[in-house]
C-alpha atoms as a PDB file:
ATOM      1  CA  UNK A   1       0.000   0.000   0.000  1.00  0.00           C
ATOM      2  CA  UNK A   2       2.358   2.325   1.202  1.00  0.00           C
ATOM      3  CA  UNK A   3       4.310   1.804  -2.462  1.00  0.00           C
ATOM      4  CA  UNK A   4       1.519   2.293  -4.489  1.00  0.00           C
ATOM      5  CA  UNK A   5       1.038   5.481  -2.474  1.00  0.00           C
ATOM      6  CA  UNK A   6       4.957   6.574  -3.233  1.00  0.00           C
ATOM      7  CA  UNK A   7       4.335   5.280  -6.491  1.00  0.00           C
ATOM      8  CA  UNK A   8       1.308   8.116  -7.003  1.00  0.00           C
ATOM      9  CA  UNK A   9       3.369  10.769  -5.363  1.00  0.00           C
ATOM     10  CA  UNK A  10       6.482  10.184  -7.929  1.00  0.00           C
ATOM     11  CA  UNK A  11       3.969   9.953 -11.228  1.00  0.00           C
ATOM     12  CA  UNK A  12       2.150  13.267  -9.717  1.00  0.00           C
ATOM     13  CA  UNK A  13       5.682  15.059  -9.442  1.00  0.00           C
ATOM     14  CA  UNK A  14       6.639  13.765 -12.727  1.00  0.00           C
ATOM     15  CA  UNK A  15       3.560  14.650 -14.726  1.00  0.00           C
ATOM     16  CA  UNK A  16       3.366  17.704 -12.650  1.00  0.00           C
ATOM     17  CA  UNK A  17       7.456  18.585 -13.914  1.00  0.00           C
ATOM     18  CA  UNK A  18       7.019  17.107 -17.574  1.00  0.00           C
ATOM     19  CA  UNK A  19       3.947  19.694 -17.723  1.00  0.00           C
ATOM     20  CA  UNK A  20       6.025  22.695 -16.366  1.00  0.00           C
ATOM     21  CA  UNK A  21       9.050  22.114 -18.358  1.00  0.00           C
ATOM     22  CA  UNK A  22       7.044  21.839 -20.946  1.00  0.00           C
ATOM     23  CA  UNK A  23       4.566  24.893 -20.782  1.00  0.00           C
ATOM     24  CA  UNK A  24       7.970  26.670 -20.257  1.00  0.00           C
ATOM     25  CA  UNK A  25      10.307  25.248 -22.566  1.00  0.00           C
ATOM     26  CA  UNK A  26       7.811  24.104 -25.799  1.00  0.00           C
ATOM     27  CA  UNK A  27       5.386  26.448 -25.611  1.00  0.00           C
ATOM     28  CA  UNK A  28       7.099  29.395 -27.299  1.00  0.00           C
ATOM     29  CA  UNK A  29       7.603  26.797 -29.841  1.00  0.00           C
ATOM     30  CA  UNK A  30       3.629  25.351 -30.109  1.00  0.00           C
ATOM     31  CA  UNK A  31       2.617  29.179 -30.369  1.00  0.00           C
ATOM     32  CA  UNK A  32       4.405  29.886 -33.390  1.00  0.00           C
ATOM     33  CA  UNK A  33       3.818  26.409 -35.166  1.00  0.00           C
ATOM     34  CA  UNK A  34       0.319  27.202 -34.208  1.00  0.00           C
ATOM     35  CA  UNK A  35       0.289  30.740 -35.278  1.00  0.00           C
ATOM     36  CA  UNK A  36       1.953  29.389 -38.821  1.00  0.00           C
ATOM     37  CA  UNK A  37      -0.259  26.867 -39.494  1.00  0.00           C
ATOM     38  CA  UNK A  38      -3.493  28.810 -38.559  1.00  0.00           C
ATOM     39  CA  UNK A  39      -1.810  31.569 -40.871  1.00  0.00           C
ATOM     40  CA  UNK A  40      -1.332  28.608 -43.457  1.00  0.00           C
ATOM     41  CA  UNK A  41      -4.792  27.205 -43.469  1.00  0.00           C
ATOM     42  CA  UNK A  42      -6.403  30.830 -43.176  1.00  0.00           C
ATOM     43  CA  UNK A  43      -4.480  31.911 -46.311  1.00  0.00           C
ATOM     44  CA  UNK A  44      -5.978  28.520 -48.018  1.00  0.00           C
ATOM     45  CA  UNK A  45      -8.973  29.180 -47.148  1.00  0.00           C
ATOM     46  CA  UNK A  46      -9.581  32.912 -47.965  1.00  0.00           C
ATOM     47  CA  UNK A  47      -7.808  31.676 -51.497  1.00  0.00           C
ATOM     48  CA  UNK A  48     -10.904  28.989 -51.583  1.00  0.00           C
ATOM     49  CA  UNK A  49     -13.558  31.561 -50.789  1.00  0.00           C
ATOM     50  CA  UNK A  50     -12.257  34.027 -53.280  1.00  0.00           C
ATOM     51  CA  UNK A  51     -11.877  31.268 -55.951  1.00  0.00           C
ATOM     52  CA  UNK A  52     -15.320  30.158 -55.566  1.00  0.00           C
ATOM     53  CA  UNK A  53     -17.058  33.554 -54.987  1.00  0.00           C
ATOM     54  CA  UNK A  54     -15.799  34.369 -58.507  1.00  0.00           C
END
């Protein structure tokens, strides 16, 4: 019992780290792949609309 417990503490403090590290580390990085493929499909999409308005 008592290792299962120590067990939940350690996967806590690692999920807990993982998510910190990255949220500090990768998230710069997953803003601007996000911003440049939002940019990407929005392009492709206004291109689409125009297209098929005229």
């Amino acid at each position: 019992m008592d290792l299962l417990i120590q067990f939940d503490d350690t996967l806590i403090e690692t999920l807990l780290l993982f998510a910190i590290a990255s949220y500090l580390n990768v998230g710069f990085f997953i803003i601007i792949n996000d911003f440049f493929f939002f940019s990407v499909f929005f392009n492709l999409y206004l291109r689409g609309f125009l297209f098929l308005s005229n």
